[in-house]
Protein backbone atom coordinates (compact mmCIF):
# COMPACT_ATOMS: atom_id res chain seq x y z
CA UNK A 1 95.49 139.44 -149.60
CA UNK A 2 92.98 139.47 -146.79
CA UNK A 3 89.63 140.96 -147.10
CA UNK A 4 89.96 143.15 -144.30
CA UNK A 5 93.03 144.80 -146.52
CA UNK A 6 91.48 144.91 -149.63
CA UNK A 7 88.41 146.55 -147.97
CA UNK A 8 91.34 149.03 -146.84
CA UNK A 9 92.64 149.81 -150.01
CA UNK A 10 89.41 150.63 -151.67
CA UNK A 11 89.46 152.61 -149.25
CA UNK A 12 92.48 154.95 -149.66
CA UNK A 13 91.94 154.79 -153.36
CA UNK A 14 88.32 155.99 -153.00
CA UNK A 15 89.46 158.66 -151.24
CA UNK A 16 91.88 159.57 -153.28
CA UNK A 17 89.58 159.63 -156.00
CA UNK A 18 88.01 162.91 -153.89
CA UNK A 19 90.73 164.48 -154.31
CA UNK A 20 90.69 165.31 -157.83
CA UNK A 21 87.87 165.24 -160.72
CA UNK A 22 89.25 164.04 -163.61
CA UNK A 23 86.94 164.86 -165.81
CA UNK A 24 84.63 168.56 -165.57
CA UNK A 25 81.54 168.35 -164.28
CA UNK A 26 81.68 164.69 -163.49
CA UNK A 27 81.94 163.35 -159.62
CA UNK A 28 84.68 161.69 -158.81
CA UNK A 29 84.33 157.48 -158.32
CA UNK A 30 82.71 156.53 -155.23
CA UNK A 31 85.31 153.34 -154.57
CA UNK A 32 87.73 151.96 -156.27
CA UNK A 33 89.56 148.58 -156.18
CA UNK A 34 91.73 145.59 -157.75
CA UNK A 35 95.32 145.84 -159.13
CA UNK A 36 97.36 143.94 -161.43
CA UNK A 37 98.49 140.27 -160.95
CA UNK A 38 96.88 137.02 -160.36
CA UNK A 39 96.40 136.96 -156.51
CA UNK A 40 92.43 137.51 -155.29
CA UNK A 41 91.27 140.89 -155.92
CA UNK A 42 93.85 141.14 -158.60
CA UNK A 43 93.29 141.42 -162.37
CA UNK A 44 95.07 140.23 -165.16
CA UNK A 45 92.83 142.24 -167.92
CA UNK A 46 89.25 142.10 -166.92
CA UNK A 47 86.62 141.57 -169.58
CA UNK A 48 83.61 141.16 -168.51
CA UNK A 49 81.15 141.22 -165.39
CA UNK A 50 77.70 141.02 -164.16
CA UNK A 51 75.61 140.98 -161.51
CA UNK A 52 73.86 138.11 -159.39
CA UNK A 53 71.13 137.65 -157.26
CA UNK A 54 73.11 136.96 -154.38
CA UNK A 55 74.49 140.87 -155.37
CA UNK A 56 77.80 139.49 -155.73
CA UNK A 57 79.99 141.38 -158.61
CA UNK A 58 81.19 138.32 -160.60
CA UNK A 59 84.28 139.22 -163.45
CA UNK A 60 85.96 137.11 -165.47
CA UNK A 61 89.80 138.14 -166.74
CA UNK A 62 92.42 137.31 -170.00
CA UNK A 63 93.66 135.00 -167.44
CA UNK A 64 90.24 132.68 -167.83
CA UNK A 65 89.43 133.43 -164.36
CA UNK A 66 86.12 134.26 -162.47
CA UNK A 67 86.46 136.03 -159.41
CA UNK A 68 83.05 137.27 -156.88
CA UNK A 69 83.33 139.93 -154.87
CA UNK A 70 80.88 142.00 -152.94
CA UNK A 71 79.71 145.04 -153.93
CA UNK A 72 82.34 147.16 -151.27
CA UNK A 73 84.80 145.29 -153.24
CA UNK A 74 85.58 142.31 -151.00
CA UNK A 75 86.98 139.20 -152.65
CA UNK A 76 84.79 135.78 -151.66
CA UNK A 77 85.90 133.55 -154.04
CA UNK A 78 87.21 132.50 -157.99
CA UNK A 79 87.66 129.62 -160.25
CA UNK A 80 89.21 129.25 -163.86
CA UNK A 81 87.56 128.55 -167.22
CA UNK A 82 87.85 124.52 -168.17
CA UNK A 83 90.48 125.55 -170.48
CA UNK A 84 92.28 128.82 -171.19
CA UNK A 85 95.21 128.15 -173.94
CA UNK A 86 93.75 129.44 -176.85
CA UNK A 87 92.12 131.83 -175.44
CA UNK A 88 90.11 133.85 -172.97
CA UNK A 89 85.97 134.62 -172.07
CA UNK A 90 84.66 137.90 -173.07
CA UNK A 91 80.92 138.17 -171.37
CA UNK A 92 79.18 136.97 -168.34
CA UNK A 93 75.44 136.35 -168.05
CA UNK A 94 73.75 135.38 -164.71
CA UNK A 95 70.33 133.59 -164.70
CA UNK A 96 67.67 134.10 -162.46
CA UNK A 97 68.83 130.37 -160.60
CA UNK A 98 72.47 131.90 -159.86
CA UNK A 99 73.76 130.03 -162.56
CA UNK A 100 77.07 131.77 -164.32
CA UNK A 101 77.13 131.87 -168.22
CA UNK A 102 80.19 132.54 -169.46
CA UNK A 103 81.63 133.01 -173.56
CA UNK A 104 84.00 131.13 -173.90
CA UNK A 105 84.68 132.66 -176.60
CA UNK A 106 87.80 131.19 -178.11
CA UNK A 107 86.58 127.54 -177.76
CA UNK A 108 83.45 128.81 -179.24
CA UNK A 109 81.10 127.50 -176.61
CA UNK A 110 79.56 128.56 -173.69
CA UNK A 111 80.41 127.16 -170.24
CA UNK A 112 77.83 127.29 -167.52
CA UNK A 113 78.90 127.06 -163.56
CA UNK A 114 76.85 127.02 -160.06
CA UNK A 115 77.22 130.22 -158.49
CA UNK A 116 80.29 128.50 -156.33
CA UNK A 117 82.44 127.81 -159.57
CA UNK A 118 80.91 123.94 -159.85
CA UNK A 119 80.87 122.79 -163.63
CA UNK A 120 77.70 122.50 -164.55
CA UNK A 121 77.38 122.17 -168.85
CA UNK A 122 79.04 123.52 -171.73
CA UNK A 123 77.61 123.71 -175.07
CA UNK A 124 78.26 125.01 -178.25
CA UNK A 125 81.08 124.43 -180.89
CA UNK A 126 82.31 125.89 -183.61
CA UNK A 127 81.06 126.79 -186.88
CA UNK A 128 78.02 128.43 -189.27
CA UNK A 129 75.06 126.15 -188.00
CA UNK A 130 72.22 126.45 -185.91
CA UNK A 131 72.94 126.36 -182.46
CA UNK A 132 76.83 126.68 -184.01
CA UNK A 133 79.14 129.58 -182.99
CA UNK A 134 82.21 131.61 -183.95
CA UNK A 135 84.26 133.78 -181.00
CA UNK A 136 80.88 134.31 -178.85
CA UNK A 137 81.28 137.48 -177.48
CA UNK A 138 77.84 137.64 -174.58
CA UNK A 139 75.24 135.75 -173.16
CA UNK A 140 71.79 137.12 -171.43
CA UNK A 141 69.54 134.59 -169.80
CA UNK A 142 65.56 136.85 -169.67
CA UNK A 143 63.42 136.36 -166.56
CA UNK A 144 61.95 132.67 -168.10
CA UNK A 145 65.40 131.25 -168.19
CA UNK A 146 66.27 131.77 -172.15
CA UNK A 147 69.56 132.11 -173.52
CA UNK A 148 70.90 135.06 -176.12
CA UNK A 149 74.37 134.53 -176.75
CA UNK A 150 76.22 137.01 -179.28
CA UNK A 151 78.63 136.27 -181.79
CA UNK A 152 81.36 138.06 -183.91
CA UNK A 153 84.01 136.67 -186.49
CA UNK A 154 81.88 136.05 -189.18
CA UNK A 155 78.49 134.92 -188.02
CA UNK A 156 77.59 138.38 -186.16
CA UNK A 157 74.44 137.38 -184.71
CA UNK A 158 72.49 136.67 -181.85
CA UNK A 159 71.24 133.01 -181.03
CA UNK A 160 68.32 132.36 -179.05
CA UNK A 161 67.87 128.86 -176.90
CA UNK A 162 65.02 127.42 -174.69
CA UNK A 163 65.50 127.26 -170.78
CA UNK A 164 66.63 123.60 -171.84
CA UNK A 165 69.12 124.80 -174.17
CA UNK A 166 67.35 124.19 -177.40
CA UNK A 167 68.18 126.29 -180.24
CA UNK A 168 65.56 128.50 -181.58
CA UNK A 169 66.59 130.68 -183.96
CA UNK A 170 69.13 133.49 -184.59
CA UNK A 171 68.64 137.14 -185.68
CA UNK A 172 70.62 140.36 -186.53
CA UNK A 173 72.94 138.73 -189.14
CA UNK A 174 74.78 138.82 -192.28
CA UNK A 175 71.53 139.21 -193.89
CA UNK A 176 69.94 141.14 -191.63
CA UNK A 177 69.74 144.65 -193.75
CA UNK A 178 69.37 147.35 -191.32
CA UNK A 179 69.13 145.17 -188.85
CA UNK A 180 72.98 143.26 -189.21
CA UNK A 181 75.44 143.48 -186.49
CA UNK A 182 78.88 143.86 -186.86
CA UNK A 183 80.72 142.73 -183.48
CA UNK A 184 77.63 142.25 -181.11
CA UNK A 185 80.08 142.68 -178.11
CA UNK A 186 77.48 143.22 -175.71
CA UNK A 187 73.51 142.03 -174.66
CA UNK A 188 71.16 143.31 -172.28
CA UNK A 189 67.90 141.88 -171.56
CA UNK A 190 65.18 144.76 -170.59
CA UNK A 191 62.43 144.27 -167.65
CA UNK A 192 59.76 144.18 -170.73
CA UNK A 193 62.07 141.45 -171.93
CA UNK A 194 63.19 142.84 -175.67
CA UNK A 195 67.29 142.69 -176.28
CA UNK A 196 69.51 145.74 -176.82
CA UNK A 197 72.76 144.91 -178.37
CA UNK A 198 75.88 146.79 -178.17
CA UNK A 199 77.02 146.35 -181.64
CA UNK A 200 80.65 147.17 -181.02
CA UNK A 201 81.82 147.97 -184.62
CA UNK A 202 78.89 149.77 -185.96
CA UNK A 203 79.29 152.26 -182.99
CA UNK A 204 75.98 152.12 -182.52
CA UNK A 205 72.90 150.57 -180.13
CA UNK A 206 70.52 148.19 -181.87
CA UNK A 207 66.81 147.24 -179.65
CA UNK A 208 65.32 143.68 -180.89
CA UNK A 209 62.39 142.32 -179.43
CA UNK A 210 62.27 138.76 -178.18
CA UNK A 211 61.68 137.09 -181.41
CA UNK A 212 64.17 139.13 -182.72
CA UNK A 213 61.94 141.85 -184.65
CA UNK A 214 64.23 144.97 -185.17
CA UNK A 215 63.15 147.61 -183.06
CA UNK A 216 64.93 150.36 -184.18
CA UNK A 217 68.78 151.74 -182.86
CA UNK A 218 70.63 154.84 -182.05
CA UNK A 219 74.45 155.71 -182.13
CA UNK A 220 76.98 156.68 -184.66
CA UNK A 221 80.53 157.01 -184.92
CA UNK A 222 82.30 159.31 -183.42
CA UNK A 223 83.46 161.10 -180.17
CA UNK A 224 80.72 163.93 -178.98
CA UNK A 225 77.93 164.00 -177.15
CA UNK A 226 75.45 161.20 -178.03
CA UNK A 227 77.61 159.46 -180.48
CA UNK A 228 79.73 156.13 -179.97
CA UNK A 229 83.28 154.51 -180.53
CA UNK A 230 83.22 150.81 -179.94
CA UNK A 231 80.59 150.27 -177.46
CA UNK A 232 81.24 147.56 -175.66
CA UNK A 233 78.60 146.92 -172.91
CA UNK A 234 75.40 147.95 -171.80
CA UNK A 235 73.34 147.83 -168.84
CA UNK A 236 70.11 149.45 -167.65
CA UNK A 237 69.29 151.89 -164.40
CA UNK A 238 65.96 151.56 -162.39
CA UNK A 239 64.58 154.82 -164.34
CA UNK A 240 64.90 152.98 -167.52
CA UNK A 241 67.74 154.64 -168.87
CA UNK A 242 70.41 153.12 -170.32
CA UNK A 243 74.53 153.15 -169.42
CA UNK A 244 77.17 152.36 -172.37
CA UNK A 245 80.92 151.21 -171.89
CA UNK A 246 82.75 153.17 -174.69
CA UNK A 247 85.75 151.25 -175.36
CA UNK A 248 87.41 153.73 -177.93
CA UNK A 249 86.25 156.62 -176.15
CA UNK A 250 87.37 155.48 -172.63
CA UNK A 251 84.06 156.88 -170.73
CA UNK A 252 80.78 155.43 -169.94
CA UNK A 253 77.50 157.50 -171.56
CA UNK A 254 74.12 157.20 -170.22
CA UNK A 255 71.07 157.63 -172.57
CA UNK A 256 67.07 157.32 -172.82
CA UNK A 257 65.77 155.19 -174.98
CA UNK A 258 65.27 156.79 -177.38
CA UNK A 259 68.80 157.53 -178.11
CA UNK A 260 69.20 160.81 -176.24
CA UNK A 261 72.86 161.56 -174.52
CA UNK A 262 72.22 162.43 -170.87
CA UNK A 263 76.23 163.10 -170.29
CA UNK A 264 79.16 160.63 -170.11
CA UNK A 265 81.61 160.22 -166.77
CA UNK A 266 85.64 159.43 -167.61
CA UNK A 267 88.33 160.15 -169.87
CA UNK A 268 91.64 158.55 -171.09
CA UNK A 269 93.54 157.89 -167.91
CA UNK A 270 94.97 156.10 -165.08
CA UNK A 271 94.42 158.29 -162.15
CA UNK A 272 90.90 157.82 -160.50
CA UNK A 273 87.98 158.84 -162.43
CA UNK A 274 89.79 158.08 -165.73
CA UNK A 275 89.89 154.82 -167.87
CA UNK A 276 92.01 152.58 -170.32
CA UNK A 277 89.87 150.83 -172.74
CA UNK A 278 86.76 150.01 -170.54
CA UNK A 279 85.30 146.38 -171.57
CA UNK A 280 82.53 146.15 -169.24
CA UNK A 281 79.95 147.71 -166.72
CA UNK A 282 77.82 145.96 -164.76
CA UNK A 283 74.66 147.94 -162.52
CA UNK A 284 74.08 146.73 -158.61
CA UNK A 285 72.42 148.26 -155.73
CA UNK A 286 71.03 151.68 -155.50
CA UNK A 287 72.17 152.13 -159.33
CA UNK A 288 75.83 151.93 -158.88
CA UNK A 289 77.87 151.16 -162.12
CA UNK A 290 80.47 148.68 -161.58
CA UNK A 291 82.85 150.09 -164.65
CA UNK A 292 85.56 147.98 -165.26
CA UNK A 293 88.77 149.93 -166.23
CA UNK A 294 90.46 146.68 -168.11
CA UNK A 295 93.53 148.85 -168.81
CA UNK A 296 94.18 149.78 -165.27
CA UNK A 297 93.28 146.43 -164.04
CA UNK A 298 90.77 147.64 -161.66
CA UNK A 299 87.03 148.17 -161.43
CA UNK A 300 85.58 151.98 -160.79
CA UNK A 301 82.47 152.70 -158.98
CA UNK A 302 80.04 155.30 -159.97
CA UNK A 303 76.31 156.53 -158.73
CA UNK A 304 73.75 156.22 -161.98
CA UNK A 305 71.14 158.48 -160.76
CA UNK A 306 73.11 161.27 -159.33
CA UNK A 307 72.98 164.08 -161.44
CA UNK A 308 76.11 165.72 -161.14
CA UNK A 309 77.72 162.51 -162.01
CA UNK A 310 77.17 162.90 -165.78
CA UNK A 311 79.32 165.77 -167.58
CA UNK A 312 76.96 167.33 -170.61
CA UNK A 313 80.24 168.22 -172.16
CA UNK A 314 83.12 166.24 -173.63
């Protein structure tokens, strides 16, 4: 499909979307595109996405394949993982450089590209150790060029490496106390550069600092306002306030820091405006969240700062 017809059917389907408000109180989404299949611009279970500093949306699929696109939605290019039979990435981190990380998270490694899809380095393998992982689930690269990569299936933790790929230590673990993770699906490294974890199956959001002091967390089980069900990615507006993919609860929520619910946008659904089991969100220009709707095999856009687009009731 060309660009110049997937530009038109973001189009329709964003206005569409005006057409109806899925959920009370929330806006509608401001553009909406991809559909199902393995052609460009098509999805075959999107799982993860970020951000880079060329402000292309990058998202990788079940299919172990990354796909850019700008942020009206425009396909410019995709690649596939160096393998994808036993299984498929789950998180997407973008260093400063360009550089895509991806968690390769059935191999149990992390594979590292140019920004054009070139291999560049894998590393990793599986297993207990230092440097060692088990079904990585993230990776953040902070403003210095260190790597965070998260971990489930046993090891629950987050691993920290130099700018050279060093290992330096892990935190939030089996011994943790109230620190320990259960399913760190998501990571998001902070301007001030401390770590904030979505730590999927403790519905709940844990802050570290660098060194991986426990800072403190907020979240708890459930489906109201200000608690969680399986978060499953986190990102950060330019006021400081933070946005959370709800998996289980099929909505994004927006918070302070502190832990305060500011109001959620989407519900169960496949119209516009609504989700199926939500993976990922990603923030670009002018605070737009980049939600994507793995489900519906699509990605929804939303304004972060506008006020009306976050219900206060759910």
């Amino acid at each position: 499909m060309t660009n110049r017809l997937l530009g038109m059917v973001a189009f329709v389907l964003a206005g569409l979307a005006g057409c109806r408000d899925a959920t009370p109180g929330t806006l509608p989404p401001q553009l909406v595109f991809g559909s199902t299949g393995m052609g460009p611009g098509e999805f075959n279970y999107p799982r993860a996405a970020a951000i880079g500093p060329d402000h292309l949306l990058y998202v990788v699929d079940k299919g172990g394949r990354l796909q850019a696109f700008t942020q009206r939605g425009a396909f410019v290019r995709d690649w596939t993982m160096p393998q994808t039979r036993a299984g498929k990435p789950t998180g997407l981190g973008i260093a400063p450089d360009g550089r895509v990380f991806a968690a390769d998270t059935h191999y149990h490694r992390v594979v590292i590209f140019a920004a054009d899809g070139a291999l560049v380095r894998m590393f990793g393998s599986e297993g207990d150790g230092p440097g060692q992982f088990r079904l990585p689930t993230d990776v953040a690269i902070d403003h210095t060029g260190r790597v965070y990569v998260s971990e489930y299936g046993g090891n629950d933790r987050i691993s920290r490496f130099s700018a050279e790929l060093e290992f330096e230590g892990s935190f939030g673990g089996r011994d943790a106390g109230d620190a320990r993770l259960e399913r760190p699906q998501s990571l998001l490294i902070a301007p001030d550069g401390t770590v904030w974890v979505a730590d999927a199956c403790n519905h709940r959001i844990c802050h570290f600092a660098p060194d991986g002091e426990f800072l403190g967390a907020f979240g708890r089980a459930g489906h109201a306002l200000g608690e969680l069900w399986f978060p499953y990615s986190i990102d950060m507006l330019s006021d400081g306030t933070l946005v959370v993919c709800e998996y289980g609860n099929n909505r994004v929520q927006r918070f302070t820091p502190q832990g305060r619910s500011l109001g959620v946008w989407g519900s169960a659904g496949r119209d516009p405006g609504q989700l199926a089991y939500p993976w990922a969100l990603a923030v670009g220009d002018d605070d737009r969240i980049f939600v994507i709707d793995s489900g519906n095999n699509r990605v929804q856009v939303i304004a972060g700062n506008g006020w009306r687009t976050w219900s206060k009731r759910r």
